[in-house]
C-alpha atoms as a PDB file:
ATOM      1  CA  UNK A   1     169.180 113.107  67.301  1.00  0.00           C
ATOM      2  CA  UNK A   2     170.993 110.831  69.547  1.00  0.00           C
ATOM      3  CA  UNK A   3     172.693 112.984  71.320  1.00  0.00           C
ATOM      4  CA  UNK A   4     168.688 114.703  72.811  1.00  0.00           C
ATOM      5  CA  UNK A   5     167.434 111.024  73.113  1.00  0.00           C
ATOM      6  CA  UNK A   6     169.066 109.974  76.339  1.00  0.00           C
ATOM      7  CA  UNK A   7     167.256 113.203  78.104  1.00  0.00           C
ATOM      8  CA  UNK A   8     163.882 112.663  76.256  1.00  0.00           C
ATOM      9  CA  UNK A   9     164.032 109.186  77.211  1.00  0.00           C
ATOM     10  CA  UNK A  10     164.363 110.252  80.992  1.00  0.00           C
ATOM     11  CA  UNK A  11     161.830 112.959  80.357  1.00  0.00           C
ATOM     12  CA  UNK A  12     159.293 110.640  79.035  1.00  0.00           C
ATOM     13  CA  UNK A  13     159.985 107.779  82.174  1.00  0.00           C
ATOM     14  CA  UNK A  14     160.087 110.173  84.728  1.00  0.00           C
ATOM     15  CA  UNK A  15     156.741 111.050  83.386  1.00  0.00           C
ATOM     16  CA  UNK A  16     155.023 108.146  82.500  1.00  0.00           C
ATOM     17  CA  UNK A  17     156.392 106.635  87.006  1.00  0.00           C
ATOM     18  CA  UNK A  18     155.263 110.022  87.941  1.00  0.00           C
ATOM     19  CA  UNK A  19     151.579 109.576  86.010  1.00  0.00           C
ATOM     20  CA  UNK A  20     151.328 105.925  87.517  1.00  0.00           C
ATOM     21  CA  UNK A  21     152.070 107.224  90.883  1.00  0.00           C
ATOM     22  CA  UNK A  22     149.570 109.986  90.956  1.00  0.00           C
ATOM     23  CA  UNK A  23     146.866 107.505  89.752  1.00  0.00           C
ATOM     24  CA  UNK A  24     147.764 105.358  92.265  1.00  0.00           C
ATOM     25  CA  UNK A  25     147.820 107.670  95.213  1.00  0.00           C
ATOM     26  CA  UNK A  26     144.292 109.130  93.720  1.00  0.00           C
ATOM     27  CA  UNK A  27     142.916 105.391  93.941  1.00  0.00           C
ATOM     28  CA  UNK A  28     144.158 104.559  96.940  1.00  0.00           C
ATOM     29  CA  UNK A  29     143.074 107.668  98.945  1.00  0.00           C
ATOM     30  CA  UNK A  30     139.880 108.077  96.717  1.00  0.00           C
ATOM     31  CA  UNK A  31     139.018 104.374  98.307  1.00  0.00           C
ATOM     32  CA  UNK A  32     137.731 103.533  94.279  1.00  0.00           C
ATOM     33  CA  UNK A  33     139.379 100.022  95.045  1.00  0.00           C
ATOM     34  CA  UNK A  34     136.766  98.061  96.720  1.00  0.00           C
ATOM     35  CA  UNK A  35     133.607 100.186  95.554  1.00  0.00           C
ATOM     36  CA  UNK A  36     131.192  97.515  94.043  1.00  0.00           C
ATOM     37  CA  UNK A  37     127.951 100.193  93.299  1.00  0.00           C
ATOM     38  CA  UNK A  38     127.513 104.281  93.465  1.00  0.00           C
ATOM     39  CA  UNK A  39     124.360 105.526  94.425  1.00  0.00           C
ATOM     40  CA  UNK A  40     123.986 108.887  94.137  1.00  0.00           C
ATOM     41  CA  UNK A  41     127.100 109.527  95.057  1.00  0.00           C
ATOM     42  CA  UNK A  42     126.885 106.744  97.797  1.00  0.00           C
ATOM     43  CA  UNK A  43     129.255 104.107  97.678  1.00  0.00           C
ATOM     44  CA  UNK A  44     128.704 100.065  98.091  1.00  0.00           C
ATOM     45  CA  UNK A  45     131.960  98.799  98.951  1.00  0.00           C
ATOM     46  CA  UNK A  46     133.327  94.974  98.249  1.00  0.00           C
ATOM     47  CA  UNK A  47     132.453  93.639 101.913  1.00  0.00           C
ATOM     48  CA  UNK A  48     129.334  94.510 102.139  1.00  0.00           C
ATOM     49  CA  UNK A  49     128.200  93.527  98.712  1.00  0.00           C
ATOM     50  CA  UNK A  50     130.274  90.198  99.801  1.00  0.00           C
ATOM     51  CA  UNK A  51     128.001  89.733 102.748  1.00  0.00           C
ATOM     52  CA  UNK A  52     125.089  90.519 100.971  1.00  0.00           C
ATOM     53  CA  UNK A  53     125.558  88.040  98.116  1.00  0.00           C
ATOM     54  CA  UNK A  54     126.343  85.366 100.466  1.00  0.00           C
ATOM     55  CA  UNK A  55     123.106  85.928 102.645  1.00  0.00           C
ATOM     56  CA  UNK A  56     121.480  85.752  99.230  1.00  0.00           C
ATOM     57  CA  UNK A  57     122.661  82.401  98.134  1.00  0.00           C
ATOM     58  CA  UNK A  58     122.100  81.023 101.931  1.00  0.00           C
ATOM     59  CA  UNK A  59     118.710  81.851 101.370  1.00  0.00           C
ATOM     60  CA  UNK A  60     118.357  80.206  97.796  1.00  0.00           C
ATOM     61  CA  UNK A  61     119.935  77.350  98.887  1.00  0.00           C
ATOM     62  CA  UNK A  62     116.955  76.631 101.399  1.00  0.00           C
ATOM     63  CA  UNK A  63     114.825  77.370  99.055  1.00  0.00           C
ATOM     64  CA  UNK A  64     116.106  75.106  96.588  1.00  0.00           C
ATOM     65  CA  UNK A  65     118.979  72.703  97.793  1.00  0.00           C
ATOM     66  CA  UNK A  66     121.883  71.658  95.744  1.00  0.00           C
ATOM     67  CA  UNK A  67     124.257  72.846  93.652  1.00  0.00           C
ATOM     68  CA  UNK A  68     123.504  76.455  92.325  1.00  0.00           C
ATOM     69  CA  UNK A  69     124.245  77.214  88.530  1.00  0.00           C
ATOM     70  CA  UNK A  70     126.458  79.772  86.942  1.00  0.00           C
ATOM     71  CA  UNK A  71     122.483  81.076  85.956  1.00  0.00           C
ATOM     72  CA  UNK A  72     121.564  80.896  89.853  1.00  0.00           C
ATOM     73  CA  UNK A  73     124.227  82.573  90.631  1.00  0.00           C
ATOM     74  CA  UNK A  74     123.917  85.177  88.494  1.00  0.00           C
ATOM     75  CA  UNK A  75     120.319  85.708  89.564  1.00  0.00           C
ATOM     76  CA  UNK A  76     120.800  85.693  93.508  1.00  0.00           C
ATOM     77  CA  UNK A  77     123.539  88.640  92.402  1.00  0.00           C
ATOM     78  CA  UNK A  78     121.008  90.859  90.363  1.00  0.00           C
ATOM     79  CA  UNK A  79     118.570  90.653  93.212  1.00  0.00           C
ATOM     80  CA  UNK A  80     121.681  91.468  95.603  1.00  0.00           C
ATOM     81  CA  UNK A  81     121.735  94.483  93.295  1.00  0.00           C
ATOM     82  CA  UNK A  82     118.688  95.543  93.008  1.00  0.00           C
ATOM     83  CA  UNK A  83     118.075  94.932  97.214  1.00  0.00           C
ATOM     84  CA  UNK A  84     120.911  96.996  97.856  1.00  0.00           C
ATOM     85  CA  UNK A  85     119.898  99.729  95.259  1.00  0.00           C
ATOM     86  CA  UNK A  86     116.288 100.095  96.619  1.00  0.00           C
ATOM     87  CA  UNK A  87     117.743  99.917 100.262  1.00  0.00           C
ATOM     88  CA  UNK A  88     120.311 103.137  99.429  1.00  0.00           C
ATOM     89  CA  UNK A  89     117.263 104.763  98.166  1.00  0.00           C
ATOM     90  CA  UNK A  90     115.133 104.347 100.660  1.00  0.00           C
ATOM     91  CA  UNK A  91     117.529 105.351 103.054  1.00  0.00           C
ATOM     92  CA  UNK A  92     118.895 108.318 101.227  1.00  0.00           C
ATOM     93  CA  UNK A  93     114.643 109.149 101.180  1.00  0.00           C
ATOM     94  CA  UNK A  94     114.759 108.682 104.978  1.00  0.00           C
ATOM     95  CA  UNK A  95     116.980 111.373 105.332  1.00  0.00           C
ATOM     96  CA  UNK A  96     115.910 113.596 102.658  1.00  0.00           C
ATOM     97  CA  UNK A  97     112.113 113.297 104.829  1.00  0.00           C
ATOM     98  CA  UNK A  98     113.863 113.803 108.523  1.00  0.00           C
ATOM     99  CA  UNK A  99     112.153 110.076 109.033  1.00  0.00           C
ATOM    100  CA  UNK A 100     113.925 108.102 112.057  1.00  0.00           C
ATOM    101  CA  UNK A 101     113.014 105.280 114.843  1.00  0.00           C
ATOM    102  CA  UNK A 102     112.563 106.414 118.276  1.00  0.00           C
ATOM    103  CA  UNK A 103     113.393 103.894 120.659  1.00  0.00           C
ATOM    104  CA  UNK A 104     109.949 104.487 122.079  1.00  0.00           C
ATOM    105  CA  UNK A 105     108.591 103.891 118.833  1.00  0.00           C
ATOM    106  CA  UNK A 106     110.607 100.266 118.226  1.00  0.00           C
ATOM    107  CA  UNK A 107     109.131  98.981 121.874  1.00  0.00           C
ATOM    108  CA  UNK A 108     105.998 100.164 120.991  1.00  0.00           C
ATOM    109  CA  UNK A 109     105.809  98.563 117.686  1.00  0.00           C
ATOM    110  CA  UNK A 110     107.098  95.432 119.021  1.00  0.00           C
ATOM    111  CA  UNK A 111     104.518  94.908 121.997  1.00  0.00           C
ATOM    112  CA  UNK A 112     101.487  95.749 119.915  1.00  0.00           C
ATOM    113  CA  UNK A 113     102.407  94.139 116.134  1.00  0.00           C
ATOM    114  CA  UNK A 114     104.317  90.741 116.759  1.00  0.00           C
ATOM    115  CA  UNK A 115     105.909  89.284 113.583  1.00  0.00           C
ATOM    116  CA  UNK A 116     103.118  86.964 111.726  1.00  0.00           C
ATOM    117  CA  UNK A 117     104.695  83.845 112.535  1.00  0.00           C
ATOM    118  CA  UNK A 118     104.618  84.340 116.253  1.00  0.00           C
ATOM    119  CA  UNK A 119     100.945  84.587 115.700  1.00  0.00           C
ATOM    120  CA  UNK A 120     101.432  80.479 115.486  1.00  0.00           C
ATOM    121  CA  UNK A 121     103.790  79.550 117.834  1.00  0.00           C
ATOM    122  CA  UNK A 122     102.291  77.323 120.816  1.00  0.00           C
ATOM    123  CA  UNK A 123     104.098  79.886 123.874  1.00  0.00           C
ATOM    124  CA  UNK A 124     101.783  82.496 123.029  1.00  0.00           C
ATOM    125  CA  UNK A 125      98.828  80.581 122.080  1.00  0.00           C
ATOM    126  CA  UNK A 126      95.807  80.567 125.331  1.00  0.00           C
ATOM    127  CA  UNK A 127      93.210  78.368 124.337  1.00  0.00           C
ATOM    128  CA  UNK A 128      94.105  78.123 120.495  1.00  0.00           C
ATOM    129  CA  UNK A 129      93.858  81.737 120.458  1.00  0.00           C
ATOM    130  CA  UNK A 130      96.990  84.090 120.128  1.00  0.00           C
ATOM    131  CA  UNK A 131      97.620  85.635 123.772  1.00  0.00           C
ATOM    132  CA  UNK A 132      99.128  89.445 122.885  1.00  0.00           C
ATOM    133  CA  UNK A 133      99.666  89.744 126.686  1.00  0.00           C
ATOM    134  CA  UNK A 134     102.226  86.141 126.125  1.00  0.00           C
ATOM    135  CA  UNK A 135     104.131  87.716 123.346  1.00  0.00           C
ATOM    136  CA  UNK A 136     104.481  91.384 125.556  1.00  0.00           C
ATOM    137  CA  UNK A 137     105.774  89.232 129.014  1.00  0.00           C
ATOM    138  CA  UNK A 138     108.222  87.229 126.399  1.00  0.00           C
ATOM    139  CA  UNK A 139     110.022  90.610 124.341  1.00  0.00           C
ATOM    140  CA  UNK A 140     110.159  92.516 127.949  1.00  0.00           C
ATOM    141  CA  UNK A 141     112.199  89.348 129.631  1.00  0.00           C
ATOM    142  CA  UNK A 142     114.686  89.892 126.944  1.00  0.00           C
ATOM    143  CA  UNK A 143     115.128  85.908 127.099  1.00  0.00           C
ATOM    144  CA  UNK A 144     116.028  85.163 123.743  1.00  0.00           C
ATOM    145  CA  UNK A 145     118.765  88.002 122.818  1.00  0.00           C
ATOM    146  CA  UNK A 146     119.523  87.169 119.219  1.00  0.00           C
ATOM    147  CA  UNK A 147     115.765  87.213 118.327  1.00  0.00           C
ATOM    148  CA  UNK A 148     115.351  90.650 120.220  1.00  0.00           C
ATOM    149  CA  UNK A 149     118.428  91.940 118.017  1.00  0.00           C
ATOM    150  CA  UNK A 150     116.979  90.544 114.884  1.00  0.00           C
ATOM    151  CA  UNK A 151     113.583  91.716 115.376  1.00  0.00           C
ATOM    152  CA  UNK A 152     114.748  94.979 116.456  1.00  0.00           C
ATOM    153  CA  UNK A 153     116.314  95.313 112.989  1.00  0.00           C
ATOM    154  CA  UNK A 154     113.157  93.983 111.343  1.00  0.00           C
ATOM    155  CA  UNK A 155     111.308  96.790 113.178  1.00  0.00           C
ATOM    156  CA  UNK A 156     113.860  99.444 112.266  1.00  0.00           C
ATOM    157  CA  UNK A 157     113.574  98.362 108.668  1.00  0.00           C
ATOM    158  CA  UNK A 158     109.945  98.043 108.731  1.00  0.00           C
ATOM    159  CA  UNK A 159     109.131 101.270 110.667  1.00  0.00           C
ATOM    160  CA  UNK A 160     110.591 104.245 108.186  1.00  0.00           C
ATOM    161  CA  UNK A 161     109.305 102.176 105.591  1.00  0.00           C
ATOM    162  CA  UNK A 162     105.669 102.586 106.973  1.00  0.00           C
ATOM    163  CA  UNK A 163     106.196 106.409 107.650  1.00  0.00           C
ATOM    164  CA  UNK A 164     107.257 107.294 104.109  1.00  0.00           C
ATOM    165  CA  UNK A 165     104.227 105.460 103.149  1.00  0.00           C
ATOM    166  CA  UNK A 166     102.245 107.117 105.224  1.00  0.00           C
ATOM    167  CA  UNK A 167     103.621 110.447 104.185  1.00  0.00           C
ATOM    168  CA  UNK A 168     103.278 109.647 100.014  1.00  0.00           C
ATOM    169  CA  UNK A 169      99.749 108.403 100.733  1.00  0.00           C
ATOM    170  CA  UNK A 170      98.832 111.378 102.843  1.00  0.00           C
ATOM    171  CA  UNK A 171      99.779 114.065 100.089  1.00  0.00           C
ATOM    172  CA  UNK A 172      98.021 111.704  97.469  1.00  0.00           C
ATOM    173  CA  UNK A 173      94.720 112.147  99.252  1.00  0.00           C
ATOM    174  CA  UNK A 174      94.997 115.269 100.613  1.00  0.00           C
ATOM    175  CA  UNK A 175      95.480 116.463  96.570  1.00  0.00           C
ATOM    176  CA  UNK A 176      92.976 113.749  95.918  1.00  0.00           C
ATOM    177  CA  UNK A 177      90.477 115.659  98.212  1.00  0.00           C
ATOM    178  CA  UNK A 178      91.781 119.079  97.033  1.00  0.00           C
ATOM    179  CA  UNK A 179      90.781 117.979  93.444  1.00  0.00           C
ATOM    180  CA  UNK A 180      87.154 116.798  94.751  1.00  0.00           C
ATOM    181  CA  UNK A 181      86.513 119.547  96.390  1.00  0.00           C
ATOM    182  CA  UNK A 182      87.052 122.142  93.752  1.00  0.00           C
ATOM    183  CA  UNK A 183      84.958 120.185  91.091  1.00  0.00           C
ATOM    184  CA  UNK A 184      82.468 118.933  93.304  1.00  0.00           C
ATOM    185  CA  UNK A 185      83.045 115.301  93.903  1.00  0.00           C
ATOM    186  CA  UNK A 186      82.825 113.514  96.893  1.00  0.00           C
ATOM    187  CA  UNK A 187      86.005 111.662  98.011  1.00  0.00           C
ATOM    188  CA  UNK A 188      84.990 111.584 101.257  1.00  0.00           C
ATOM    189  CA  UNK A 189      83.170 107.635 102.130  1.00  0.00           C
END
């Protein structure tokens, strides 16, 4: 017996560095390190959920200010989550439906449907009234860069959002009228 156990001994080592190593090298290639969430098969990774979380207590903290609670906390990260879920999904829909943003599209979008709370600011306001043509002169200066880039994103956010709606809705109805018209009801108004 102790004349096998020096080899079994080096067996079992070399076997257990070698089974470490190849976990290792599976990990580190694999990139399973820093993924926070899977998504169908799409992968969150630390940084971003990092960035995320941190926008989310910014945002909490002007909503509330002070210190935020191990509860608080806790909260602003399940929202994180579920924000970053329902964005993956929407994208992944996105792509399953061919739906993208033009750049024609975006300008178009931004010159006719200004963000609701430039409906109030006094440099497009004529006579009390929101001036549209104000708001179109201001976005085609390009005067304020960081507000073009952040309303830019709003609008490619917003814009997909509005065409899978529109193409759920339109199937809905078109069934809807489908149904009506085979057992005689009106749908039509």
């Amino acid at each position: 017996m102790r004349q096998i156990a020096k080899p079994v001994f080096w067996v079992v080592a070399l076997a257990f560095v070698g089974w470490l190593a190849y976990g290792q090298i599976t990990e580190i290639l694999g990139g399973g390190r820093d993924v926070v969430l899977k998504i169908n098969r799409q992968e969150v990774h630390v940084p971003e959920y990092q960035a995320a979380v941190q926008s989310g207590d910014e945002q909490y903290r002007q909503q509330s200010p002070g210190q935020l609670s191990r509860e608080d906390e806790q909260l602003v990260q399940n929202q994180v989550v579920d924000q970053i879920i329902q964005e993956q999904l929407l994208r992944q829909q996105y792509h399953r439906f061919g739906i993208t943003v033009t750049d024609g599209e975006l300008i178009r979008t931004a010159q006719s449907e200004p963000p609701p709370e430039v409906y109030q600011a006094p440099e497009f306001q004529t006579n009390g009234q929101f001036d549209i043509t104000k708001w179109q002169r201001y976005i085609s200066t390009g005067s304020d860069p960081q507000f073009l880039q952040a309303l830019e994103a709003r609008y490619r956010d917003q814009i997909p959002q509005r065409k899978l709606a529109q193409y759920v809705t339109a199937d809905v109805f078109s069934r809807m009228r489908s149904c009506g018209a085979s057992t005689g009801i009106n749908t039509s108004r």
